[in-house]
Protein backbone atom coordinates (compact mmCIF):
# COMPACT_ATOMS: atom_id res chain seq x y z
CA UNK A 1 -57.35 82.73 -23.69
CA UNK A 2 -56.34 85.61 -26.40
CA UNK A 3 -53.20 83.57 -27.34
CA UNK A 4 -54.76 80.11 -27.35
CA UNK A 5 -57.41 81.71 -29.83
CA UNK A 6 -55.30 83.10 -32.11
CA UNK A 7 -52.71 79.89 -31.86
CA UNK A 8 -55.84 77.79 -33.29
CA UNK A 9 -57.27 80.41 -35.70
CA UNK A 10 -53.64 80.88 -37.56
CA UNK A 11 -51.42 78.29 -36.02
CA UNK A 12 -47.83 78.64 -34.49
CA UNK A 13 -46.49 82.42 -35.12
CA UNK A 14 -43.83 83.00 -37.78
CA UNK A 15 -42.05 85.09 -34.85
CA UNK A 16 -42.77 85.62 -31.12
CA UNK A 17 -41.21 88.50 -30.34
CA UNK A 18 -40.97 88.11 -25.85
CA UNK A 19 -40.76 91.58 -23.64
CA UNK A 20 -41.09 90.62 -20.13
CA UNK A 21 -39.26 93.39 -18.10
CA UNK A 22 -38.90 96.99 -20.06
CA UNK A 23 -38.89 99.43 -17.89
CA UNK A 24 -42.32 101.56 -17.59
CA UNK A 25 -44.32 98.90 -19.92
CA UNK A 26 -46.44 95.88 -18.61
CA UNK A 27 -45.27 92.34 -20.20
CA UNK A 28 -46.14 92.39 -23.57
CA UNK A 29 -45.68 89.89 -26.85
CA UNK A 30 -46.05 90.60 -30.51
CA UNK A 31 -46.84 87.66 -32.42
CA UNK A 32 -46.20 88.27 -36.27
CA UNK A 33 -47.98 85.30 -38.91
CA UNK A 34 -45.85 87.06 -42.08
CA UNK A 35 -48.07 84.23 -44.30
CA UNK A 36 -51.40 86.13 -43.24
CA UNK A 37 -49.76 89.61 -43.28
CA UNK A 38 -50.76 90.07 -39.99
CA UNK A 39 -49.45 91.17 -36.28
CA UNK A 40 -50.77 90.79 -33.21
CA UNK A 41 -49.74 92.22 -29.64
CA UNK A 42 -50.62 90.93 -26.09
CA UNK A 43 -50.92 92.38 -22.71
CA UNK A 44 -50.02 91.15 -19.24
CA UNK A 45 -51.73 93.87 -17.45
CA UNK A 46 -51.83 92.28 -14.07
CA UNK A 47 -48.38 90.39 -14.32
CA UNK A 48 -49.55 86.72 -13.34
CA UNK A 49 -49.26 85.61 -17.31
CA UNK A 50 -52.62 86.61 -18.42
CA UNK A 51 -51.93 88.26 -21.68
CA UNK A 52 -54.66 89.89 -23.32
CA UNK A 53 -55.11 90.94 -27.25
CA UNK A 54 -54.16 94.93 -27.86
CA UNK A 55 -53.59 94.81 -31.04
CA UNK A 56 -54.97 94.16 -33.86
CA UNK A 57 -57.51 96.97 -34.27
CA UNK A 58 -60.24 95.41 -35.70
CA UNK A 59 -61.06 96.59 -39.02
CA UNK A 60 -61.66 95.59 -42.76
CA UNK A 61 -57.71 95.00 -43.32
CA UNK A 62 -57.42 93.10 -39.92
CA UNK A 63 -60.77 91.09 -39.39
CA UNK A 64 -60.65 87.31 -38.16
């Protein structure tokens, strides 16, 4: 999955931040690693817990 991928790329996340039920967004999780100046934000576009990378975008600053 996205999240086991980055779990074992950069470890546990310095902050999960959880947003199962706002109104007019799918489920959605930021995971910030403030060590590696980096953020990252998953998706549950189908609602069954299958959260997909959005974010980063990958570029120079933000490549694996």
């Amino acid at each position: 999955t996205d999240r086991g991928e980055i779990f074992i790329r950069f470890g546990e996340p310095d902050a999960v931040e959880d947003h199962p039920f706002n109104y007019g967004t799918q489920p959605y999780q930021i995971w910030s690693y403030y060590r590696h100046g980096r953020r990252f934000i998953f998706v549950d576009d189908n609602g069954l817990g299958d959260f997909r990378i959005l974010v980063p975008y990958w570029d120079d600053r933000t490549r694996m």
